[in-house]
C-alpha atoms as a PDB file:
ATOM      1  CA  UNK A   1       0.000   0.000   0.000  1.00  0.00           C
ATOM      2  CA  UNK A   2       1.373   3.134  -0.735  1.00  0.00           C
ATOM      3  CA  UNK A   3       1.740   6.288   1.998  1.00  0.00           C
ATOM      4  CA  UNK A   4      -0.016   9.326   1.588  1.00  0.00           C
ATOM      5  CA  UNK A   5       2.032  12.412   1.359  1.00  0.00           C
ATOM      6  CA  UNK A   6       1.858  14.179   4.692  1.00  0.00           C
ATOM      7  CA  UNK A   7       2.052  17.844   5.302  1.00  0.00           C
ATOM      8  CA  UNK A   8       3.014  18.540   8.851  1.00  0.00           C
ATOM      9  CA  UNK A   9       2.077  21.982  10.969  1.00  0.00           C
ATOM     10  CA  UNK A  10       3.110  23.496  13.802  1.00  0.00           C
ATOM     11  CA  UNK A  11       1.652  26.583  15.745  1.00  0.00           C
ATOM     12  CA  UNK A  12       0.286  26.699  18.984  1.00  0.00           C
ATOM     13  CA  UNK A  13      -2.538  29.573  18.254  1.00  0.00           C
ATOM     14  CA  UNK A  14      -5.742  26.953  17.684  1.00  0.00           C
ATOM     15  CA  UNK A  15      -7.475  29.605  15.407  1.00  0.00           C
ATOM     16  CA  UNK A  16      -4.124  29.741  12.844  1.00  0.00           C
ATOM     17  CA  UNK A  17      -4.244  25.959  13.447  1.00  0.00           C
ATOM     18  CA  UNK A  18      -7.786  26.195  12.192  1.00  0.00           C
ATOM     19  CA  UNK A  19      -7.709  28.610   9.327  1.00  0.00           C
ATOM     20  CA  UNK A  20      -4.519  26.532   8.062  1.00  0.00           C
ATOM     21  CA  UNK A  21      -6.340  23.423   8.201  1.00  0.00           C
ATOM     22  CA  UNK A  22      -9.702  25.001   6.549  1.00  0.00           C
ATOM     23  CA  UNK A  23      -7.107  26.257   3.593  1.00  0.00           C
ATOM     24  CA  UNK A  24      -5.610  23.431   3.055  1.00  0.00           C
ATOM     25  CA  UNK A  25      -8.981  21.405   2.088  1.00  0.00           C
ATOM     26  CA  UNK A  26      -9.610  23.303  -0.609  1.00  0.00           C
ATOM     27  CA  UNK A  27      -6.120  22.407  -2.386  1.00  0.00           C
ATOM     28  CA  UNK A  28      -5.170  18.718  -1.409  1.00  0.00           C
ATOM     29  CA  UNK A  29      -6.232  15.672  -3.002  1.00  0.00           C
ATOM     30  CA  UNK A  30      -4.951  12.476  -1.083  1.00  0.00           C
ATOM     31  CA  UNK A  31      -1.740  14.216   1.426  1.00  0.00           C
ATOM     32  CA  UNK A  32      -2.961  13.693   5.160  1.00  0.00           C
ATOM     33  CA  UNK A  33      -1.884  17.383   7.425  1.00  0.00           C
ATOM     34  CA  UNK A  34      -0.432  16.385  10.644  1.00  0.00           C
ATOM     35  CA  UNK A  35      -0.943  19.630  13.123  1.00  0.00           C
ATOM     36  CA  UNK A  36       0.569  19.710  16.331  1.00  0.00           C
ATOM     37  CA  UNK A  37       0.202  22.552  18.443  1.00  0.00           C
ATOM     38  CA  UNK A  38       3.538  22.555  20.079  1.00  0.00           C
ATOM     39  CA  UNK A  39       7.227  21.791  19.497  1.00  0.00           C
ATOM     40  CA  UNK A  40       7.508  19.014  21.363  1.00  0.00           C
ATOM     41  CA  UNK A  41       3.695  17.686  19.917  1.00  0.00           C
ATOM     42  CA  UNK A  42       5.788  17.798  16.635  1.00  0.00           C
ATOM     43  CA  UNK A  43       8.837  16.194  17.166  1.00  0.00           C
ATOM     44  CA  UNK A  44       6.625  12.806  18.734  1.00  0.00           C
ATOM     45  CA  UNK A  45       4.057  13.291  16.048  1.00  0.00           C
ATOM     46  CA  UNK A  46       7.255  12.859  13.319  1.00  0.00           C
ATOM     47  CA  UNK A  47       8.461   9.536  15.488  1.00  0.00           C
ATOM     48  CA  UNK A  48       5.229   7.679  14.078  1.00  0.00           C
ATOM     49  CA  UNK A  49       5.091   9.040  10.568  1.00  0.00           C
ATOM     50  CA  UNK A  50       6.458   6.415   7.613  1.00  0.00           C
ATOM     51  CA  UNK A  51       7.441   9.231   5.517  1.00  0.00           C
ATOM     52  CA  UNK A  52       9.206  12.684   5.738  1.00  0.00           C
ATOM     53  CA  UNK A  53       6.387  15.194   5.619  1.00  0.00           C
ATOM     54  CA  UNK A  54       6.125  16.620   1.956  1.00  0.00           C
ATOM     55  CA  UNK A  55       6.921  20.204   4.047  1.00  0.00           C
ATOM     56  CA  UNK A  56       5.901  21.514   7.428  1.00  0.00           C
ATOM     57  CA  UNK A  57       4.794  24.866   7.953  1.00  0.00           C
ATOM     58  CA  UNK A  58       5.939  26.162  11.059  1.00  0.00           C
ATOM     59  CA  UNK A  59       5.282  29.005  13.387  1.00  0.00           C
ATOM     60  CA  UNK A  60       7.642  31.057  15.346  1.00  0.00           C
ATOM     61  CA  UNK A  61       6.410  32.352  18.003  1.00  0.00           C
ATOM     62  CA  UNK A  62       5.323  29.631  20.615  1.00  0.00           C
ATOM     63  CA  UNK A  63       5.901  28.466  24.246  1.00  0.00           C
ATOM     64  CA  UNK A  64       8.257  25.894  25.793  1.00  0.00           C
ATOM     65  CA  UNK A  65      10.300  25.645  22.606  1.00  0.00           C
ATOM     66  CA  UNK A  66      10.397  28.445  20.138  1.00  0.00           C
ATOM     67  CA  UNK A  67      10.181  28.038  16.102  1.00  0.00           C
ATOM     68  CA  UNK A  68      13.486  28.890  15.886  1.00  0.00           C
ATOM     69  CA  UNK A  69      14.722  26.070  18.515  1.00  0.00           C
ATOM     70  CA  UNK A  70      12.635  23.978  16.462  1.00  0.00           C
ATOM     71  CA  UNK A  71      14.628  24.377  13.293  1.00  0.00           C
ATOM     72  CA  UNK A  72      17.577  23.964  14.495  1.00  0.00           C
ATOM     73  CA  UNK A  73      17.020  20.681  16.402  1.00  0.00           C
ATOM     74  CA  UNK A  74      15.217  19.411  13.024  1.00  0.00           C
ATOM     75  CA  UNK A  75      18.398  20.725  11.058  1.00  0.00           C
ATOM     76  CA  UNK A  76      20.601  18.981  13.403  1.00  0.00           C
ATOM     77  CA  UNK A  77      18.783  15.420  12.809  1.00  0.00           C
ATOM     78  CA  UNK A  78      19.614  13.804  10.079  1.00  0.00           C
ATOM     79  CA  UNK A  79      16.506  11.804  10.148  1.00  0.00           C
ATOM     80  CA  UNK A  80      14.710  15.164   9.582  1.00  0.00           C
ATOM     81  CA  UNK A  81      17.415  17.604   7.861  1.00  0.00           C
ATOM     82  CA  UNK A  82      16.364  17.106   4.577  1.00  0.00           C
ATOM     83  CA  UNK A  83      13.058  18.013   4.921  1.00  0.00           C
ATOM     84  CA  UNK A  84      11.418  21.101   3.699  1.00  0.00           C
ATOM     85  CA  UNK A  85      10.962  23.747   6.416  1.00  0.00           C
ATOM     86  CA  UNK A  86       8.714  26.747   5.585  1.00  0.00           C
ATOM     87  CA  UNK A  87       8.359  29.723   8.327  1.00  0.00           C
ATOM     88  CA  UNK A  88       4.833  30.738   8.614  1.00  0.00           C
ATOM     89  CA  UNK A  89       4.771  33.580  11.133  1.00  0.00           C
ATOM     90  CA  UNK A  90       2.999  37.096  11.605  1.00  0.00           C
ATOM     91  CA  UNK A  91       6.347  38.478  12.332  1.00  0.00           C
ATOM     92  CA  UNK A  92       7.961  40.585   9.416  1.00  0.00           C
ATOM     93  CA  UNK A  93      11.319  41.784  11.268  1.00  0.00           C
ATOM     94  CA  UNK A  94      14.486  41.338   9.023  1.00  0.00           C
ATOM     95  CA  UNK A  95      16.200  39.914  11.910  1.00  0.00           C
ATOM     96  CA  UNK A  96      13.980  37.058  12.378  1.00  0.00           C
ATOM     97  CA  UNK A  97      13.633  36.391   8.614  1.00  0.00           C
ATOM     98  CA  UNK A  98      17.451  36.174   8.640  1.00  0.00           C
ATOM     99  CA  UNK A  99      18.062  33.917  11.609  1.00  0.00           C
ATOM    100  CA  UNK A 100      15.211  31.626   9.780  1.00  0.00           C
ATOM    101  CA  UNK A 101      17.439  31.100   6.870  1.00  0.00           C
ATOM    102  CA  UNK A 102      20.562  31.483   8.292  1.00  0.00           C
ATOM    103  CA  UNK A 103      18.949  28.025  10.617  1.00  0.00           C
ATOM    104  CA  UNK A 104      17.841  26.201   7.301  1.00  0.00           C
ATOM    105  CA  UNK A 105      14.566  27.625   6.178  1.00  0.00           C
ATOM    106  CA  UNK A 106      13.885  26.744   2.904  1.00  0.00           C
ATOM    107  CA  UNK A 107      11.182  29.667   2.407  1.00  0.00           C
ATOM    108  CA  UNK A 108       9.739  32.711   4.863  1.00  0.00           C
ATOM    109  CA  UNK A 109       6.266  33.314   4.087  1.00  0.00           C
ATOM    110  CA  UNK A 110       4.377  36.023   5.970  1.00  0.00           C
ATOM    111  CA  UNK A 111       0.885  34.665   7.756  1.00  0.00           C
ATOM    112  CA  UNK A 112      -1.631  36.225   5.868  1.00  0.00           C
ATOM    113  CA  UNK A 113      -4.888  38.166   7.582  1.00  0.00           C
ATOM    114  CA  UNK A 114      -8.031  37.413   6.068  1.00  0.00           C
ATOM    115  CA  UNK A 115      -9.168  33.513   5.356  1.00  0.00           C
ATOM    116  CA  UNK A 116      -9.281  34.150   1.677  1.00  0.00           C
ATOM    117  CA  UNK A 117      -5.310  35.024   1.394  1.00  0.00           C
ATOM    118  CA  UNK A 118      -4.852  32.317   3.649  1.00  0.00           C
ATOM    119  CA  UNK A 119      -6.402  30.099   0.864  1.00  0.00           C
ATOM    120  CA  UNK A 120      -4.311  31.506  -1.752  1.00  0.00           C
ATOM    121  CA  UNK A 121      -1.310  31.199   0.250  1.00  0.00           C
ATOM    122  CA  UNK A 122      -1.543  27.980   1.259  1.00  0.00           C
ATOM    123  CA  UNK A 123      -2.423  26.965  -2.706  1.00  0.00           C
ATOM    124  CA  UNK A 124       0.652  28.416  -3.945  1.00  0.00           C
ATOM    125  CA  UNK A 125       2.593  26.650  -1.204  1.00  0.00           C
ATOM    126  CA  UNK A 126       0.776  23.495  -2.034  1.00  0.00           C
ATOM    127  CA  UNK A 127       1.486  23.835  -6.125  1.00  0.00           C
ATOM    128  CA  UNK A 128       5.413  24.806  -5.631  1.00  0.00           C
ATOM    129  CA  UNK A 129       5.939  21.955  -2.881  1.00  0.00           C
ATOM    130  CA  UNK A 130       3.934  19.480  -4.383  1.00  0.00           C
ATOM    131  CA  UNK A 131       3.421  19.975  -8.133  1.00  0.00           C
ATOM    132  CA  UNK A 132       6.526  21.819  -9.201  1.00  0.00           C
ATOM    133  CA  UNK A 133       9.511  21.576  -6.493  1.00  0.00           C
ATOM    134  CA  UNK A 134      11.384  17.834  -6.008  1.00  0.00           C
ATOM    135  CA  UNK A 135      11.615  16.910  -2.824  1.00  0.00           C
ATOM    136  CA  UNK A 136      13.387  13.990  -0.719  1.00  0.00           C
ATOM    137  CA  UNK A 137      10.527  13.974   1.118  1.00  0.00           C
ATOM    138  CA  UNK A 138       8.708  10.760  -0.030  1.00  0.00           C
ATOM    139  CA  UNK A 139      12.041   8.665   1.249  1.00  0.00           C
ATOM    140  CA  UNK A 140      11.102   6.436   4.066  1.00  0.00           C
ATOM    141  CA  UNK A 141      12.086   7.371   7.424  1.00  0.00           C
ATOM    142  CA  UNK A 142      14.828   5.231   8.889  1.00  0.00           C
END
């Protein structure tokens, strides 16, 4: 049987959870979203997957464990380096869009206000990291 491609989220602000969720029904076919609403709900949620998540769209600014510790553990795992990391995040500061990359973001994308450019983000995110990128995402976790 084969695996389903998995998106993965993180944020810990349940609306954003929500909206991301909502948006993302209206442009995937057969890939599963895995949310987690914490660091830590992330990193055990990724222990059970089969698959590298397609991307994961993660959020900045939470508790316990920021975004930013966050990348840089997954950066520093090879089980996880590879995969695609996208900041999602209200903030717009240069400095945080810098230490993003400079940790191994592959893309900084602004969290849109209204549901409707939440939709058309999250479709243009969905046709670059599905349709048009190449990913080693569909390798099998070891």
């Amino acid at each position: 049987m084969k695996n389903r491609p998995i998106i993965a989220v993180v944020d810990d602000d349940e609306d954003d959870l929500f909206l991301i969720q909502e948006a993302f029904k209206a442009c995937l076919k057969e890939e599963k979203v895995v949310l987690a609403n914490s660091g830590q709900d992330l990193l055990a949620q990724l222990e059970t997957l089969p698959i590298l998540p397609s991307f994961l769209l993660l959020d900045l600014n939470m508790p316990r464990m920021s975004g930013f510790e966050l990348l840089g553990k997954l950066r520093a795992d090879a089980r996880y380096n590879l995969m695609p990391i996208l900041v999602f995040s209200t903030s717009s500061a240069q400095p945080d869009i810098d230490r993003a990359y400079e940790l191994g973001a592959n893309s900084y994308v602004k969290k849109p206000s209204s549901f409707d450019d939440y939709k058309s983000v999250v479709e243009d995110l969905c046709n670059f990291w599905l349709h048009v990128a190449s990913t080693p995402s569909s390798r099998f976790l070891p």
